[in-house]
C-alpha atoms as a PDB file:
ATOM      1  CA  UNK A   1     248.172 153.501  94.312  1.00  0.00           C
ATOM      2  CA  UNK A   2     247.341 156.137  96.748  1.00  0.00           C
ATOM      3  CA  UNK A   3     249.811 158.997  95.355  1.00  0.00           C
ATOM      4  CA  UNK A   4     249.105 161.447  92.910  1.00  0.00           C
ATOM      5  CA  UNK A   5     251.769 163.454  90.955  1.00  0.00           C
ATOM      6  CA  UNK A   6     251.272 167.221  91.593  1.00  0.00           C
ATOM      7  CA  UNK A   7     250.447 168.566  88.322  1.00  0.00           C
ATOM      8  CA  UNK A   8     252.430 172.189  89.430  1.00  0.00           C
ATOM      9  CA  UNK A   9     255.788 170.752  90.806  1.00  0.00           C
ATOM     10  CA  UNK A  10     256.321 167.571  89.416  1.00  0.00           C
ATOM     11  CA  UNK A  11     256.158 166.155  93.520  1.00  0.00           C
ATOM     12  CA  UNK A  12     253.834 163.407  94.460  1.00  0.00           C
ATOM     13  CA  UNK A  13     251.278 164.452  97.010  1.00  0.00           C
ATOM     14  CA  UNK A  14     249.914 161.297  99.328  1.00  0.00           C
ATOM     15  CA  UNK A  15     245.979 160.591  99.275  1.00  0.00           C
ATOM     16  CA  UNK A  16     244.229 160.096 102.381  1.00  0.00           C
ATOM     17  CA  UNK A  17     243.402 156.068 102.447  1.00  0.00           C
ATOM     18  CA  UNK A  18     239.885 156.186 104.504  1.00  0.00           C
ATOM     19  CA  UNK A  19     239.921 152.320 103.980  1.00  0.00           C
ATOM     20  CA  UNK A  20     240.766 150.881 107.313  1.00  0.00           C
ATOM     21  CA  UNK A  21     243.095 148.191 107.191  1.00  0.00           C
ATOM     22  CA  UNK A  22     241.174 145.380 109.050  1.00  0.00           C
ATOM     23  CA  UNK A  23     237.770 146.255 107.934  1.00  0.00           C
ATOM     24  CA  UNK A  24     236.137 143.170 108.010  1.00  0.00           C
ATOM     25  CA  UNK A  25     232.528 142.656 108.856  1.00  0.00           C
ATOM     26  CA  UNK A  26     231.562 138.601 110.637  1.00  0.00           C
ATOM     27  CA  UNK A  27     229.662 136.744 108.612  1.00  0.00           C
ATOM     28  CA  UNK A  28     225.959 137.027 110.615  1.00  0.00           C
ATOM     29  CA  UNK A  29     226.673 141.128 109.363  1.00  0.00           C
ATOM     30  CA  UNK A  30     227.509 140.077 105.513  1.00  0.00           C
ATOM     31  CA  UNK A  31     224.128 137.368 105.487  1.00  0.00           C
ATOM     32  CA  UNK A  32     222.550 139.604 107.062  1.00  0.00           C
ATOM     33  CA  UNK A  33     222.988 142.971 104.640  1.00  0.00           C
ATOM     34  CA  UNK A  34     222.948 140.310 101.383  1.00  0.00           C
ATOM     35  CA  UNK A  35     219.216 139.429 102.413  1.00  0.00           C
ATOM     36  CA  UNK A  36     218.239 142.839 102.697  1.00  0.00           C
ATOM     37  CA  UNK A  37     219.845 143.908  99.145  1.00  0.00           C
ATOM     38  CA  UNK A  38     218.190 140.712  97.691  1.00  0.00           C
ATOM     39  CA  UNK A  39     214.605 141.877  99.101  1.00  0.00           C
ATOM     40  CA  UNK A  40     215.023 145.597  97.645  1.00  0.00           C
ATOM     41  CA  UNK A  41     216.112 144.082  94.396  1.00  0.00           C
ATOM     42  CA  UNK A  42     213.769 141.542  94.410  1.00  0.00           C
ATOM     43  CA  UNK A  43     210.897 144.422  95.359  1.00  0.00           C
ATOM     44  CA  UNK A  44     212.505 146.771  92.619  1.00  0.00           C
ATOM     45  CA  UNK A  45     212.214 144.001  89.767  1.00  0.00           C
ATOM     46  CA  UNK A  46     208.682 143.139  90.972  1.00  0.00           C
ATOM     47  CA  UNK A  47     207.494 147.031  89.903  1.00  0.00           C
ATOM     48  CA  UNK A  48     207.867 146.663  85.848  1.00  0.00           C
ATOM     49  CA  UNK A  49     208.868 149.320  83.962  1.00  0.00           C
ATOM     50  CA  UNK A  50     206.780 152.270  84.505  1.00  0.00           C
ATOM     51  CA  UNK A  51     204.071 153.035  81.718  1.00  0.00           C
ATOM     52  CA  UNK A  52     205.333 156.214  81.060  1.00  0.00           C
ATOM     53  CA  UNK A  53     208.988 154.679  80.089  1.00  0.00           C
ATOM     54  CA  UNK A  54     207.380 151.525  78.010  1.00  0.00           C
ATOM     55  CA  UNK A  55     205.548 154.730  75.659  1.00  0.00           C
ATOM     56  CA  UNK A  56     208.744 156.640  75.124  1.00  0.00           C
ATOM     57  CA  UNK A  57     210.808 153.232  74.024  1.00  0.00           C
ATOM     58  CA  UNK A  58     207.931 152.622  71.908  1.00  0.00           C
ATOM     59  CA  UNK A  59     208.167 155.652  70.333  1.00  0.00           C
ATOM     60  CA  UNK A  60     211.500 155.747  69.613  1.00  0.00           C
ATOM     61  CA  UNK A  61     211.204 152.171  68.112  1.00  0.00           C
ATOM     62  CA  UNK A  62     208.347 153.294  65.511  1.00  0.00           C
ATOM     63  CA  UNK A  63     210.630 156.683  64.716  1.00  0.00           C
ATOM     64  CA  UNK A  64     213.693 154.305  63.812  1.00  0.00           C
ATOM     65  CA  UNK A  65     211.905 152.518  61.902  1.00  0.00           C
ATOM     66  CA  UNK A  66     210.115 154.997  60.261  1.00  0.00           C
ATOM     67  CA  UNK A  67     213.770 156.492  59.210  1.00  0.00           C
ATOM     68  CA  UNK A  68     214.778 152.839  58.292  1.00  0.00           C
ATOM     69  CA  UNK A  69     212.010 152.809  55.111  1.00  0.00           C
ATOM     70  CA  UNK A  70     212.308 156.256  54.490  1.00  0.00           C
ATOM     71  CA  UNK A  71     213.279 156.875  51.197  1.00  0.00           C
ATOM     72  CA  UNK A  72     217.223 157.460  50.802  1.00  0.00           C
ATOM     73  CA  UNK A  73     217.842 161.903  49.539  1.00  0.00           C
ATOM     74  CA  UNK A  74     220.080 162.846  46.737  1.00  0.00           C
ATOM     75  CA  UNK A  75     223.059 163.175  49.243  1.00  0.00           C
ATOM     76  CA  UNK A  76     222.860 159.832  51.054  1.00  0.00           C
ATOM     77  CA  UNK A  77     222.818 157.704  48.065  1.00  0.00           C
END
């Protein structure tokens, strides 16, 4: 998983592994950083899509549909 072939001599080169391999955090640490990431999310949902976003997927729904009942050209019939 961590080795590469060398794309010059054919010889695997090994990749530095920066994982330690007892890198555990206690659980206080993991309940802890999952009720943080639940209050951003919960303070990202609670903003709504931005007016400025909500106008551009609204025009780009009235241009599809104004290509869907366009009338079909020579060529695309």
């Amino acid at each position: 998983m961590n080795e590469r072939k060398s794309a010059k001599s054919g010889s695997k080169m090994q990749l530095y592994d920066a994982t330690p391999k007892h890198a555990a955090l206690n659980r206080q640490i993991q309940d802890r950083i999952g009720q943080q990431l639940r209050a951003m999310y919960n303070d990202v949902v609670a903003q709504g899509i931005p007016d400025r976003f909500t106008e551009l997927l609204k025009k780009l729904d009235d241009r599809v549909e104004e290509e869907d009942q366009a009338p079909l050209d020579e060529e695309e019939r």
